[in-house]
C-alpha atoms as a PDB file:
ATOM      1  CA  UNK A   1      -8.296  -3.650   3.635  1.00  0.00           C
ATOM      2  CA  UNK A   2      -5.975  -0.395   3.080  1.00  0.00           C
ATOM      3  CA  UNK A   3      -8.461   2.719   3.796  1.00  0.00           C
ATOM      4  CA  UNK A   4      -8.820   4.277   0.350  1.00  0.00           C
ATOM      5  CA  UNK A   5      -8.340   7.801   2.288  1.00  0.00           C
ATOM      6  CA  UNK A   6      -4.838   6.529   3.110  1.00  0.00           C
ATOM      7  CA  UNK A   7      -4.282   6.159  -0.495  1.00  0.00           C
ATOM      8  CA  UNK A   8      -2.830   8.082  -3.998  1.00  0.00           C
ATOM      9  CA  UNK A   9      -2.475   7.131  -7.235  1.00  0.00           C
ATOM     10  CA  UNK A  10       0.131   8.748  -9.862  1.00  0.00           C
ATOM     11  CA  UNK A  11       0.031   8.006 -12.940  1.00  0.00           C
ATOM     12  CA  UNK A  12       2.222   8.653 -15.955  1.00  0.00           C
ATOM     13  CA  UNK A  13       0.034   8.033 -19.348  1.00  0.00           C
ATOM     14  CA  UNK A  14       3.069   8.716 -21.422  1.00  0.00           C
ATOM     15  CA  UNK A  15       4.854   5.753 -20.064  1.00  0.00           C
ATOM     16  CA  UNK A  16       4.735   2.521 -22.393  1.00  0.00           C
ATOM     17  CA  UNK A  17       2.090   0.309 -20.835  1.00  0.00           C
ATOM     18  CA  UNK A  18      -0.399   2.585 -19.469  1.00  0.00           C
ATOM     19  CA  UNK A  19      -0.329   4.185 -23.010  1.00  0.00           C
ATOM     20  CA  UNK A  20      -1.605   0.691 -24.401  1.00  0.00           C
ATOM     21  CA  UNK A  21      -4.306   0.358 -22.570  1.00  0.00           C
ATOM     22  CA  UNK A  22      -2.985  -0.201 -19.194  1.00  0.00           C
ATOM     23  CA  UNK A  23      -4.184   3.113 -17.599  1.00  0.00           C
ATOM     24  CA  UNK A  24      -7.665   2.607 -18.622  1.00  0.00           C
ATOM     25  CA  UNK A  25      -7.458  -0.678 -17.016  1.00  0.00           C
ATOM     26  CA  UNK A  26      -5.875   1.708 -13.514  1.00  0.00           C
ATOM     27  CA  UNK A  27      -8.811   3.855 -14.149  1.00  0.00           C
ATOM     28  CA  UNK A  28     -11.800   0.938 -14.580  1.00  0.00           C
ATOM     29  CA  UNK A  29     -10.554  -0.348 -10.599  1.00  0.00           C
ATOM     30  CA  UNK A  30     -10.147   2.970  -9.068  1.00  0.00           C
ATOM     31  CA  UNK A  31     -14.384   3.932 -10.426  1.00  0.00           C
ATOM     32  CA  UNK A  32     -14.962   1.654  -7.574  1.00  0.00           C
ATOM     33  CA  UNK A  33     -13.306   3.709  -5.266  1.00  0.00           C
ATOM     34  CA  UNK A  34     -14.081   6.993  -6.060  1.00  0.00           C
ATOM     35  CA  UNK A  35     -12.365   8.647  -2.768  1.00  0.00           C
ATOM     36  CA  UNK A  36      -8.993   7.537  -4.032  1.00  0.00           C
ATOM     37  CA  UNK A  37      -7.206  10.368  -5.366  1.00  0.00           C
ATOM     38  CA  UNK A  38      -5.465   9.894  -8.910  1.00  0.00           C
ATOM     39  CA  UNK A  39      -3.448  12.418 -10.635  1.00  0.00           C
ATOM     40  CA  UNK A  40      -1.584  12.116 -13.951  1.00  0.00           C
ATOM     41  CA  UNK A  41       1.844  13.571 -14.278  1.00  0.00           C
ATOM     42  CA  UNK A  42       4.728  13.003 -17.141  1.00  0.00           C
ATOM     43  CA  UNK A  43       7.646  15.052 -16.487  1.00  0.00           C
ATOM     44  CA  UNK A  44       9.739  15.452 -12.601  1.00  0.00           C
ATOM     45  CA  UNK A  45       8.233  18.551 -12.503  1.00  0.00           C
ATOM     46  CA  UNK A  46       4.359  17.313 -12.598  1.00  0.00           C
ATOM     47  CA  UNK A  47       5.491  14.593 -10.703  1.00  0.00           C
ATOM     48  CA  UNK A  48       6.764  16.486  -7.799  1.00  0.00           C
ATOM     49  CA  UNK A  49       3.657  18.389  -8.009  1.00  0.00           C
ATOM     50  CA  UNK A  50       1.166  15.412  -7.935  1.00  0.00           C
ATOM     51  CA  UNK A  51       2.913  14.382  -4.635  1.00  0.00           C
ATOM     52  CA  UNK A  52       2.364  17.554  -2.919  1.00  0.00           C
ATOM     53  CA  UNK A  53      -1.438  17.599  -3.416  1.00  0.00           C
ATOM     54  CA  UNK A  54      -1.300  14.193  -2.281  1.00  0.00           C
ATOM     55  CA  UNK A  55       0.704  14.590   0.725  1.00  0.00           C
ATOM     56  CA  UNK A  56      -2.171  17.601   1.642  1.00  0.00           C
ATOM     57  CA  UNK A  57      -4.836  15.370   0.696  1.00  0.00           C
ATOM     58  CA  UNK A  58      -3.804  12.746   4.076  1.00  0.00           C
ATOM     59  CA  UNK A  59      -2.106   9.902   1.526  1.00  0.00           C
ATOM     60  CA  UNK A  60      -0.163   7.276   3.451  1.00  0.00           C
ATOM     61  CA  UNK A  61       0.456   5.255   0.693  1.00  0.00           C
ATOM     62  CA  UNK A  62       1.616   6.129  -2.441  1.00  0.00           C
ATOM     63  CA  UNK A  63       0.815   4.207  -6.163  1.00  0.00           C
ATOM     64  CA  UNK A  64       3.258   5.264  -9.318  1.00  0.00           C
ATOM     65  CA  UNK A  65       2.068   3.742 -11.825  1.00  0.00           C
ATOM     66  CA  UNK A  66       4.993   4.154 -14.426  1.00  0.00           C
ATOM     67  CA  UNK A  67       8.390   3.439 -16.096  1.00  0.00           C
ATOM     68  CA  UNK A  68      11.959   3.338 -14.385  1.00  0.00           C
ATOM     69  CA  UNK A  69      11.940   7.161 -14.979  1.00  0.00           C
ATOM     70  CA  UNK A  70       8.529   7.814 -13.112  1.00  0.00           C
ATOM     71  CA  UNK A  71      10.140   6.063  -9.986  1.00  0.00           C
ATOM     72  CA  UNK A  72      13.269   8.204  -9.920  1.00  0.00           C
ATOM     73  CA  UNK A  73      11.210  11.274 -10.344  1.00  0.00           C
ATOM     74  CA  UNK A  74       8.988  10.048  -7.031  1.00  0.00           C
ATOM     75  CA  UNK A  75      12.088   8.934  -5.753  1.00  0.00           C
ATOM     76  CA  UNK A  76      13.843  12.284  -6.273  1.00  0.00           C
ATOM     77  CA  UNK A  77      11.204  14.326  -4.584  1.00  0.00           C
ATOM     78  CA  UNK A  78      10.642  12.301  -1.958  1.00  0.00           C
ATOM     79  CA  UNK A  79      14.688  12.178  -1.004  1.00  0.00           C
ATOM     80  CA  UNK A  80      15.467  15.800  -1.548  1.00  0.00           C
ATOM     81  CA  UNK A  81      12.576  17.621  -0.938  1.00  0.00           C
ATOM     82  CA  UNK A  82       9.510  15.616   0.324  1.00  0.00           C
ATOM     83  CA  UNK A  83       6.157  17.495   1.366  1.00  0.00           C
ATOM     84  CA  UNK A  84       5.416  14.414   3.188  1.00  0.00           C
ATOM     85  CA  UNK A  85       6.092  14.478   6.812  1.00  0.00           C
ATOM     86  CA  UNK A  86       6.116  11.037   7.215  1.00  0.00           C
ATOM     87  CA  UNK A  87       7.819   9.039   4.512  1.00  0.00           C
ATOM     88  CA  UNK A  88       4.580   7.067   2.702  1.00  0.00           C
ATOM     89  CA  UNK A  89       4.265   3.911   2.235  1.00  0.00           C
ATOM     90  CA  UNK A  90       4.970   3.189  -2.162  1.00  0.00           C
ATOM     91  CA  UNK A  91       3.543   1.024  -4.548  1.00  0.00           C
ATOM     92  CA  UNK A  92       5.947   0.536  -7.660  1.00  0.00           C
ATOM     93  CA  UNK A  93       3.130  -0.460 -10.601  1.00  0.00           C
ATOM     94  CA  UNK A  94       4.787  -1.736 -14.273  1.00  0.00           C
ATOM     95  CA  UNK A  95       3.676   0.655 -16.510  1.00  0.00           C
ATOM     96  CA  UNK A  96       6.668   1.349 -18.419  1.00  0.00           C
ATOM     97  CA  UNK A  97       8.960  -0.620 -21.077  1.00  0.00           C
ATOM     98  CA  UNK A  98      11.378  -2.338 -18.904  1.00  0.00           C
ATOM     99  CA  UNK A  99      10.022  -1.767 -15.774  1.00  0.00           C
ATOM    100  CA  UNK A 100      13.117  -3.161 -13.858  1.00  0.00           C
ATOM    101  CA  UNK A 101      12.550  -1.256 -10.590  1.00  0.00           C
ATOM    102  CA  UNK A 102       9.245  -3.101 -10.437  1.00  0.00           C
ATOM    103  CA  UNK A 103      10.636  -6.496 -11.369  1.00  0.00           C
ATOM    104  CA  UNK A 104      13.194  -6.143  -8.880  1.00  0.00           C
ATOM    105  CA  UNK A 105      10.283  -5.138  -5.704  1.00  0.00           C
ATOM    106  CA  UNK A 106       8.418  -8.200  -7.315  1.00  0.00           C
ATOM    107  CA  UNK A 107       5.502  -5.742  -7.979  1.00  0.00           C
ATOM    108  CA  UNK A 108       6.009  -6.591 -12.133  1.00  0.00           C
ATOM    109  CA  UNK A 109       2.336  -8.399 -12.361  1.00  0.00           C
ATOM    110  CA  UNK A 110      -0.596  -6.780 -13.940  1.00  0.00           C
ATOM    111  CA  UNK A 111      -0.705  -3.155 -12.758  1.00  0.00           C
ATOM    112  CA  UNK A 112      -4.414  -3.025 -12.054  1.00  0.00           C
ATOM    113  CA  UNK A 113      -4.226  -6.438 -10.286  1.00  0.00           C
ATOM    114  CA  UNK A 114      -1.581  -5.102  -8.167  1.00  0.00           C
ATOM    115  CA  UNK A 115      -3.740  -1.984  -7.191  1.00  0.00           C
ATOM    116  CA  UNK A 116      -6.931  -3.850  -6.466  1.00  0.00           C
ATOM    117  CA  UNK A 117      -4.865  -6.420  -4.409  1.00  0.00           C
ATOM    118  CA  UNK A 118      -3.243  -3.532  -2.372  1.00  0.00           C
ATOM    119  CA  UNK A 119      -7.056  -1.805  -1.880  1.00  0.00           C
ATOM    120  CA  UNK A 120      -7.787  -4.919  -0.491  1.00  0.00           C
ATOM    121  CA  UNK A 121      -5.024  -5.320   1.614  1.00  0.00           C
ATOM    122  CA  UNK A 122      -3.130  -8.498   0.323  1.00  0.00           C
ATOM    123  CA  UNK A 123      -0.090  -6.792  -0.191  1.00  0.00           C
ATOM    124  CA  UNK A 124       3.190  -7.015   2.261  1.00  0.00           C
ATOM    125  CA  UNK A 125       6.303  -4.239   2.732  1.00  0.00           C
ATOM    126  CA  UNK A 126      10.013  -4.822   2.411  1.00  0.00           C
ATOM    127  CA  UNK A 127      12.216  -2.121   2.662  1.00  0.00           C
ATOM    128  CA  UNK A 128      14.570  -1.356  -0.016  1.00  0.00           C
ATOM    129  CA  UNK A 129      17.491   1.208  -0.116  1.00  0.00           C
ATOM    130  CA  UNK A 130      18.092   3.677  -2.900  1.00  0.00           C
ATOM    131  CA  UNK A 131      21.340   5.501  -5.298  1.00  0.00           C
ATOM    132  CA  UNK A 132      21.960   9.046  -4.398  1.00  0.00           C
ATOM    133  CA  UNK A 133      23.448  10.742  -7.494  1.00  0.00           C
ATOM    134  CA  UNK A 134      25.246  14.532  -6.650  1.00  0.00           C
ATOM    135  CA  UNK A 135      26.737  16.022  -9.703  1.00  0.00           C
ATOM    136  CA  UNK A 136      29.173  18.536  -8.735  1.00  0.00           C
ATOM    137  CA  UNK A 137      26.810  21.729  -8.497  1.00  0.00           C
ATOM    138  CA  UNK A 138      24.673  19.901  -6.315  1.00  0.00           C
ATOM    139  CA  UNK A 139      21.770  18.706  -8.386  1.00  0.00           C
ATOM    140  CA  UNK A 140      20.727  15.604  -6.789  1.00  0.00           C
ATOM    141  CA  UNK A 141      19.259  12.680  -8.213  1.00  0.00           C
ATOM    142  CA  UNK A 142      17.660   9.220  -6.696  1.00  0.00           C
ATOM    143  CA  UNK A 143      16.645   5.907  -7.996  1.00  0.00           C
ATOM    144  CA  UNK A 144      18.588   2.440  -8.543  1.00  0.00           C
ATOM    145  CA  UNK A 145      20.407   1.639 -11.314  1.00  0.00           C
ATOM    146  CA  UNK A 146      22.931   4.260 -12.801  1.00  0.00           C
ATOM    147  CA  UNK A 147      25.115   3.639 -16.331  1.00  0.00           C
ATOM    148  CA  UNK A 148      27.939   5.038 -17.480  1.00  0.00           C
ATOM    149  CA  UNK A 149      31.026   4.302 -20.273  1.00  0.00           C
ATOM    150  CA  UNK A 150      29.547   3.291 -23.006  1.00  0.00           C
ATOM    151  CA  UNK A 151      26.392   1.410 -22.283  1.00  0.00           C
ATOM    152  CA  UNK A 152      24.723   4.471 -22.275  1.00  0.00           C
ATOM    153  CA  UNK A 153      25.508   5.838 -25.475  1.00  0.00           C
ATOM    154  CA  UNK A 154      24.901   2.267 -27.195  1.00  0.00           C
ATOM    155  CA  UNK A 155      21.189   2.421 -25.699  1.00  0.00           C
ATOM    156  CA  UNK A 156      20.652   6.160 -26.973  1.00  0.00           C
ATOM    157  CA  UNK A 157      21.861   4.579 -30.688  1.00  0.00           C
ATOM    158  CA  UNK A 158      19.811   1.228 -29.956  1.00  0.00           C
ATOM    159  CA  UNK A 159      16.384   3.810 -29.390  1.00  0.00           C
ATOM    160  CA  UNK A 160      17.676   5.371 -32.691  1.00  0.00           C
ATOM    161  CA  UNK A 161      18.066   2.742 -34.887  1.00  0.00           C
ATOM    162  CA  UNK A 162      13.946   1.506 -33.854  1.00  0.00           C
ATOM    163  CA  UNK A 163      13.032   4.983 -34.415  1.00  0.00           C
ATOM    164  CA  UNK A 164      14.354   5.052 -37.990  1.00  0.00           C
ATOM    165  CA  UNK A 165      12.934   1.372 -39.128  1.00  0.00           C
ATOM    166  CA  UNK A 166      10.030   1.372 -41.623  1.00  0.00           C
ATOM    167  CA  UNK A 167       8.975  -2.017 -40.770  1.00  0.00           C
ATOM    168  CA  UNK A 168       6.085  -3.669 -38.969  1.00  0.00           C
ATOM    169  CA  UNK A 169       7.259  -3.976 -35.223  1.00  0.00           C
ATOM    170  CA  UNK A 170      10.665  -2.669 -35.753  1.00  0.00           C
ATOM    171  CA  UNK A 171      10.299   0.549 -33.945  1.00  0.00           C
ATOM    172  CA  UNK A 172       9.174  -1.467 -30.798  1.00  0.00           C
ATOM    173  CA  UNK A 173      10.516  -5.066 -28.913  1.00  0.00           C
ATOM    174  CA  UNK A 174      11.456  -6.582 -32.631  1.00  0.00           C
ATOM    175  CA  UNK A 175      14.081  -3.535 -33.208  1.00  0.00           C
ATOM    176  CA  UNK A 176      15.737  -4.107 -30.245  1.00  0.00           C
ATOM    177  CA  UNK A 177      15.939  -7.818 -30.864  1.00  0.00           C
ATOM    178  CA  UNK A 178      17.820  -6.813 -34.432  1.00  0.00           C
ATOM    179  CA  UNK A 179      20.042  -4.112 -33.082  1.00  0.00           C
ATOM    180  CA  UNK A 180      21.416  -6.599 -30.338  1.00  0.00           C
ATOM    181  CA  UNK A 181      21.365  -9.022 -32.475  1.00  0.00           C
ATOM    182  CA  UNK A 182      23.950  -7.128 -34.532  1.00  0.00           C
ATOM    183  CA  UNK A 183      26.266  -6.138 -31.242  1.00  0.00           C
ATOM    184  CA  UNK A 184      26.398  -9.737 -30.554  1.00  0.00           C
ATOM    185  CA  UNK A 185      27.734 -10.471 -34.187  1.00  0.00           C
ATOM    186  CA  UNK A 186      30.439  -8.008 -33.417  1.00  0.00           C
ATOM    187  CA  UNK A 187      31.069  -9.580 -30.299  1.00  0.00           C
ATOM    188  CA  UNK A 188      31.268 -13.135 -31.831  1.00  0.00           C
ATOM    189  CA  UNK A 189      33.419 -11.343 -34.594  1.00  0.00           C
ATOM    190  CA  UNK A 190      36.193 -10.544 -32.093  1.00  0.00           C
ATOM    191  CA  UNK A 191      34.777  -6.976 -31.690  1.00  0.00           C
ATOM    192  CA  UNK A 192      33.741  -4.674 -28.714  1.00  0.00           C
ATOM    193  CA  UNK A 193      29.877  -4.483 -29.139  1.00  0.00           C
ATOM    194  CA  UNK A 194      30.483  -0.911 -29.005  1.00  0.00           C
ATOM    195  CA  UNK A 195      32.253   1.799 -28.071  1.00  0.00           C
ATOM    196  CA  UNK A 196      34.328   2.295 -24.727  1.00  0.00           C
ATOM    197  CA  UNK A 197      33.917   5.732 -23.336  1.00  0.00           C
ATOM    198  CA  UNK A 198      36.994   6.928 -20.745  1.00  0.00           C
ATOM    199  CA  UNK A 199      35.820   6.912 -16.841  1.00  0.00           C
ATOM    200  CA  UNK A 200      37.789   8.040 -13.985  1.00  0.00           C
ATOM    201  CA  UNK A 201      36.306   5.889 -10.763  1.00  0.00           C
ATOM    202  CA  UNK A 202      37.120   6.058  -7.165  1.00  0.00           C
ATOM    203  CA  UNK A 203      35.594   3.432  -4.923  1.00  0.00           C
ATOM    204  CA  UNK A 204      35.150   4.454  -1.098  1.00  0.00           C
ATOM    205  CA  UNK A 205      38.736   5.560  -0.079  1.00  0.00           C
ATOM    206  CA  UNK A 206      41.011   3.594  -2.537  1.00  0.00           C
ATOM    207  CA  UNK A 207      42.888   5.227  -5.209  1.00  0.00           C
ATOM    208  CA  UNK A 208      41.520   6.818  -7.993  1.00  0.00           C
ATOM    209  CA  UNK A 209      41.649   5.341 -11.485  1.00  0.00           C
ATOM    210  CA  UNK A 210      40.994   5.668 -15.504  1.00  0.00           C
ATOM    211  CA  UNK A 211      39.340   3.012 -17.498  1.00  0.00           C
ATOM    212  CA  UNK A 212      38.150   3.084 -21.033  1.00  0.00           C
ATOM    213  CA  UNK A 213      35.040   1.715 -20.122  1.00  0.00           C
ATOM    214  CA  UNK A 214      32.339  -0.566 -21.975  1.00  0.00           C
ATOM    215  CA  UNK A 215      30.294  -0.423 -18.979  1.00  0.00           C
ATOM    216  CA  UNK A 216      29.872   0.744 -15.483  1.00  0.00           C
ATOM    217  CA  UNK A 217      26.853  -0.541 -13.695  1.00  0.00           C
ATOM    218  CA  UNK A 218      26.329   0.101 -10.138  1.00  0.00           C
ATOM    219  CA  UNK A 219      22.853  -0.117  -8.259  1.00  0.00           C
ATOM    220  CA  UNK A 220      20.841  -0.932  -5.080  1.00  0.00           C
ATOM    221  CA  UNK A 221      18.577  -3.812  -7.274  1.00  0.00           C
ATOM    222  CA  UNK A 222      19.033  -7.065  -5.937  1.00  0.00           C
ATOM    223  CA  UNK A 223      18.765  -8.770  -9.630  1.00  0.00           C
ATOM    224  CA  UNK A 224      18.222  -6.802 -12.780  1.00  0.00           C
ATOM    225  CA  UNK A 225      15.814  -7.708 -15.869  1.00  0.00           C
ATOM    226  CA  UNK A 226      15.139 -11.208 -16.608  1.00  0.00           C
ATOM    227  CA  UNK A 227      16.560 -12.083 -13.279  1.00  0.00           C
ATOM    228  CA  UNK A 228      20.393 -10.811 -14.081  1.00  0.00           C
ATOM    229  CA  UNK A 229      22.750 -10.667 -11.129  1.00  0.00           C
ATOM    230  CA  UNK A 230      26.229  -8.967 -12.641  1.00  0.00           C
ATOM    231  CA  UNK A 231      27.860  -8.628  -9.523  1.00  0.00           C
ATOM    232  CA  UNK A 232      30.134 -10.863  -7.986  1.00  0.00           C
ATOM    233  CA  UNK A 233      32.915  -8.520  -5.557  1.00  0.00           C
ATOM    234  CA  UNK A 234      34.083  -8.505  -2.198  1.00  0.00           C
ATOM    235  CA  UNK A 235      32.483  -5.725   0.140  1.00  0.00           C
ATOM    236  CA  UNK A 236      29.819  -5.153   2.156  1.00  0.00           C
ATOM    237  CA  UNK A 237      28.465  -1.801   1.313  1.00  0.00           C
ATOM    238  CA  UNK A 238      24.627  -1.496  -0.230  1.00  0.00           C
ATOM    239  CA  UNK A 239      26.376  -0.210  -3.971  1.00  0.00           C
ATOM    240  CA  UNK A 240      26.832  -3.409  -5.947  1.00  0.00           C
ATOM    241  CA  UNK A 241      29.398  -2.509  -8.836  1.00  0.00           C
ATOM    242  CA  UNK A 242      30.615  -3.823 -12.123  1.00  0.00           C
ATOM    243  CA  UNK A 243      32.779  -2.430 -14.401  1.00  0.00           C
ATOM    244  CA  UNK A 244      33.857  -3.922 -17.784  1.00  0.00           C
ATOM    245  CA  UNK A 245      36.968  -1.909 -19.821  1.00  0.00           C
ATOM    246  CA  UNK A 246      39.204  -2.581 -22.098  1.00  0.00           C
ATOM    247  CA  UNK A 247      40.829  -4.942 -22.788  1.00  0.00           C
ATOM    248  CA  UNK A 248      38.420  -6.515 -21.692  1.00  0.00           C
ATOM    249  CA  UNK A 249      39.528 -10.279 -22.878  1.00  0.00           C
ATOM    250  CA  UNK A 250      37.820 -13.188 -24.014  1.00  0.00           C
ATOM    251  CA  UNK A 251      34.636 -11.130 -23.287  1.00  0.00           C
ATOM    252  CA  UNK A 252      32.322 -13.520 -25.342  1.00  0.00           C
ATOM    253  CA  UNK A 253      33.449 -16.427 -23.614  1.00  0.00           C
ATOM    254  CA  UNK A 254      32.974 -14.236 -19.949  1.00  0.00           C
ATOM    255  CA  UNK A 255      29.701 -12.744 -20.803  1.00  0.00           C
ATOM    256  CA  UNK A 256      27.553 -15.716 -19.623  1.00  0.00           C
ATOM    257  CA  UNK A 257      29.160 -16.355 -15.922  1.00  0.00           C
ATOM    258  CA  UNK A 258      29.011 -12.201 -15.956  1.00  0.00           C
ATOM    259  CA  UNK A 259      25.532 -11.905 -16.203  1.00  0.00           C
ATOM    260  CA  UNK A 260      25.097 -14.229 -13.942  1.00  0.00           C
ATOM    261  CA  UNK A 261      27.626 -13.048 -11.133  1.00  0.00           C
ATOM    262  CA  UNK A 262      29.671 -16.267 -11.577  1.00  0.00           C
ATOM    263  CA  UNK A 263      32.881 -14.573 -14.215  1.00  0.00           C
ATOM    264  CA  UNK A 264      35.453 -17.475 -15.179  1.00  0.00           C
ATOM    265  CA  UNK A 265      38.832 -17.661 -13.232  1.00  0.00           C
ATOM    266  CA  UNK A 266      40.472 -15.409 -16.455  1.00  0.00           C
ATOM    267  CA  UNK A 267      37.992 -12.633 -15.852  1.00  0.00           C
ATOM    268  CA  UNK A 268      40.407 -10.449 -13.415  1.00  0.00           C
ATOM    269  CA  UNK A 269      40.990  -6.725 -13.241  1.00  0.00           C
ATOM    270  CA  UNK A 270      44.089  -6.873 -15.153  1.00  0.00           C
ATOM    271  CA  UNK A 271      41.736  -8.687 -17.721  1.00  0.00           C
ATOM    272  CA  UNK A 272      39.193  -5.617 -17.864  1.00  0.00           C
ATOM    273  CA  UNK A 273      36.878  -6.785 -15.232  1.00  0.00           C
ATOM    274  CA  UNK A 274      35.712  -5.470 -11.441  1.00  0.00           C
ATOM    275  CA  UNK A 275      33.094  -5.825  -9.254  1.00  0.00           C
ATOM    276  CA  UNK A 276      32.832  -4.286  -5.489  1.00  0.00           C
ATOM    277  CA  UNK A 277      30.414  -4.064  -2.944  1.00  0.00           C
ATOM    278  CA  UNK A 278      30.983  -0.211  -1.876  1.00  0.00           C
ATOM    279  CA  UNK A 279      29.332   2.895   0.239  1.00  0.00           C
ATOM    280  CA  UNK A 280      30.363   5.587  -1.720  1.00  0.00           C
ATOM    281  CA  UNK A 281      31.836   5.523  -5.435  1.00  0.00           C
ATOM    282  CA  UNK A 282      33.876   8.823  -7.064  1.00  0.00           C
ATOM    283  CA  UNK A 283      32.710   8.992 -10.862  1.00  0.00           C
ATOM    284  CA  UNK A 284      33.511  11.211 -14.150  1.00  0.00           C
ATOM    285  CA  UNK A 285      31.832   9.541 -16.822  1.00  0.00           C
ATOM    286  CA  UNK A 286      32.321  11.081 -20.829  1.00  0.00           C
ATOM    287  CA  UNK A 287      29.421  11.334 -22.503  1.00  0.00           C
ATOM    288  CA  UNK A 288      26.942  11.464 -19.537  1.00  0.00           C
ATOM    289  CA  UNK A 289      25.197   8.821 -17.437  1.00  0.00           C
ATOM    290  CA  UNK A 290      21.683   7.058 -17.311  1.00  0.00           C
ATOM    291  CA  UNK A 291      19.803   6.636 -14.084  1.00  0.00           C
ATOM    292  CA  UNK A 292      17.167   4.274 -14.217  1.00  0.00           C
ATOM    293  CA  UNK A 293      17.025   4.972 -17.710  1.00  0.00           C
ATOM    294  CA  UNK A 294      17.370   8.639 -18.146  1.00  0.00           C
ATOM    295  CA  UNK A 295      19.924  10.366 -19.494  1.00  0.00           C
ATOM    296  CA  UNK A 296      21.499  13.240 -17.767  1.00  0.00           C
ATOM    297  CA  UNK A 297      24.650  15.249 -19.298  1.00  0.00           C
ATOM    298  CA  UNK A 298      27.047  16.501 -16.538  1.00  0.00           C
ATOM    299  CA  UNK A 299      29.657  19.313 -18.050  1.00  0.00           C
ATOM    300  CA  UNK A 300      32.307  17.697 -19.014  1.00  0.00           C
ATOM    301  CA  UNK A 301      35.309  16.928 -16.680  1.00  0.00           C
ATOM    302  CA  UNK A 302      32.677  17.398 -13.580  1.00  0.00           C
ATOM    303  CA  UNK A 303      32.546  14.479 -10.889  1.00  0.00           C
ATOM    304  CA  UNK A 304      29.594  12.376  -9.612  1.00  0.00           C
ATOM    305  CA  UNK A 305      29.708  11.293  -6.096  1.00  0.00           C
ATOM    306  CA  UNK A 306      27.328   8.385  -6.033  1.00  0.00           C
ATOM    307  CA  UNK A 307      26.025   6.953  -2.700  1.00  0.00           C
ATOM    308  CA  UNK A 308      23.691   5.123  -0.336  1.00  0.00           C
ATOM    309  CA  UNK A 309      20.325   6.934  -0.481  1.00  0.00           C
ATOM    310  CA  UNK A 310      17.227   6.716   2.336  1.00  0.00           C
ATOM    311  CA  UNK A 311      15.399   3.672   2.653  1.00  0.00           C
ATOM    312  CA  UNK A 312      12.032   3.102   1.357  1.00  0.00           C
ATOM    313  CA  UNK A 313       8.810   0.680   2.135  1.00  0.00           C
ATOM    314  CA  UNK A 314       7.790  -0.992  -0.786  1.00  0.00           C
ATOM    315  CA  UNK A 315       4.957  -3.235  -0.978  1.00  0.00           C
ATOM    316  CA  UNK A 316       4.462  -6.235  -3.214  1.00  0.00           C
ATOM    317  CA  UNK A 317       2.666  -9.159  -3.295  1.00  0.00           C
END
């Protein structure tokens, strides 16, 4: 049984699923063990914070009980700047909306399940590498799944469109549904689902190039939200990346072996499509990037230099 001395909970009661319920559920396990330290924190700031108090307070094992942008926060702090002196043990509870960090460590089952298993032991590490993000002044930023091109922007108008719906459901899981649901019209229609954003890339020492880019994905995650793989290059660094630009041909009939790492013989580079396995990738996104979720806004014309971050210990089930 993990000593509850050994143990600290964050929590972010913002984040979509503890703010339904879900941290009062966190809450009702942890009355039974009143020695384990829980502290509530939204933003990277109060996150950072809650770490240091529990790093003084003896915790070898640290619960975040949060979305995607809880983890990078942790993830951040504990990268760049860690009180801890030994890197703790972590815990990666669902509490967000898409929680894909916590599908990917297989740690996406009830949240207060999870926590009562791991207080009584029954959980198991595996070690898991993370993204390093520097932006050219030097801010530095951790987690696992960066965007760029235009995914980004068409998730920031996706989160608009919800927010603007009058209807029953629409602003949640239903509005999503019907703004996809649109893109993929376009898509049947002979359209780009939306719009392609110019990226100059660099990956490890070849040659730099521009690409008016649909999408840029490149992560640490071993499979993505409802079990996507969209990776499929040579290499054998930790970076798995994908890049989709124009022209970007037959792209409804590719889409399916995409997604699933498996692109049909016409899906080449000249065709709009790439995927590498790299250590180190050379990035100047327009219009900003998303990490884990979070949008971040470079100045413009300033390069990203995206790499192979610490390892962690992650437990599941």
């Amino acid at each position: 049984m993990a000593e509850p001395a050994s143990v600290g909970v964050i929590s972010n009661p913002a984040s979509r699923h503890n703010a339904r319920g879900g941290l009062a559920a966190i809450e009702a396990v942890l009355a039974a063990h009143p020695a384990v330290p829980h502290r509530l924190a939204q933003t990277p700031e109060q996150i950072e914070a809650a770490l240091a108090e529990l790093a003084a307070a003896g915790a070898s094992c640290v619960v975040l009980n949060g979305g995607d942008g809880t983890i990078q926060a942790a993830l951040t702090t504990l990268s760049v700047r860690s009180p801890f002196a030994s890197t703790p043990t972590l815990l990666v509870l669902a509490g967000g909306t898409t929680n894909m960090s916590a599908y990917d460590l297989g740690s996406h089952g009830r949240p207060a399940r999870l926590l009562g298993r791991l207080l009584a032991g029954e959980l198991a590490p595996a070690r898991r590498r993370v993204l390093c993000v520097r932006e050219a002044d030097g801010t530095t930023r951790c987690g696992f799944f960066l965007t760029a091109g235009g995914l980004p922007q068409a998730v920031r108008d996706c989160r608009a469109f919800r927010n603007t719906r009058a209807l029953p459901g629409m602003r949640g899981a239903l509005g999503t549904v019907a703004w996809i649901s649109g893109r993929l019209l376009r898509l049947l229609g002979g359209c780009e689902p939306f719009d392609a954003l110019p990226v100059d890339y660099q990956v490890n020492a070849e040659p730099a190039r521009c690409r008016d880019a649909l999408l840029l994905l490149a992560s640490t995650h071993q499979r993505l939200a409802l079990g996507l793989t969209p990776w499929w290059g040579a290499g054998s660094g930790p970076i798995k990346t994908t890049l989709v630009s124009r022209p970007a041909r037959r792209l409804v009939l590719a889409l399916p072996g995409l997604l699933r790492g498996r692109p049909p013989a016409f899906a080449t580079a000249d065709a709009g499509y790439e995927s590498h396995a790299v250590t180190t990738l050379h990035l100047t996104p327009t219009g900003g990037y998303a990490l884990d979720g979070e949008d971040y806004f470079p100045p413009a014309g300033s390069e990203l230099v995206v790499s192979a971050g610490p390892e962690f210990e992650f437990l599941r089930p």
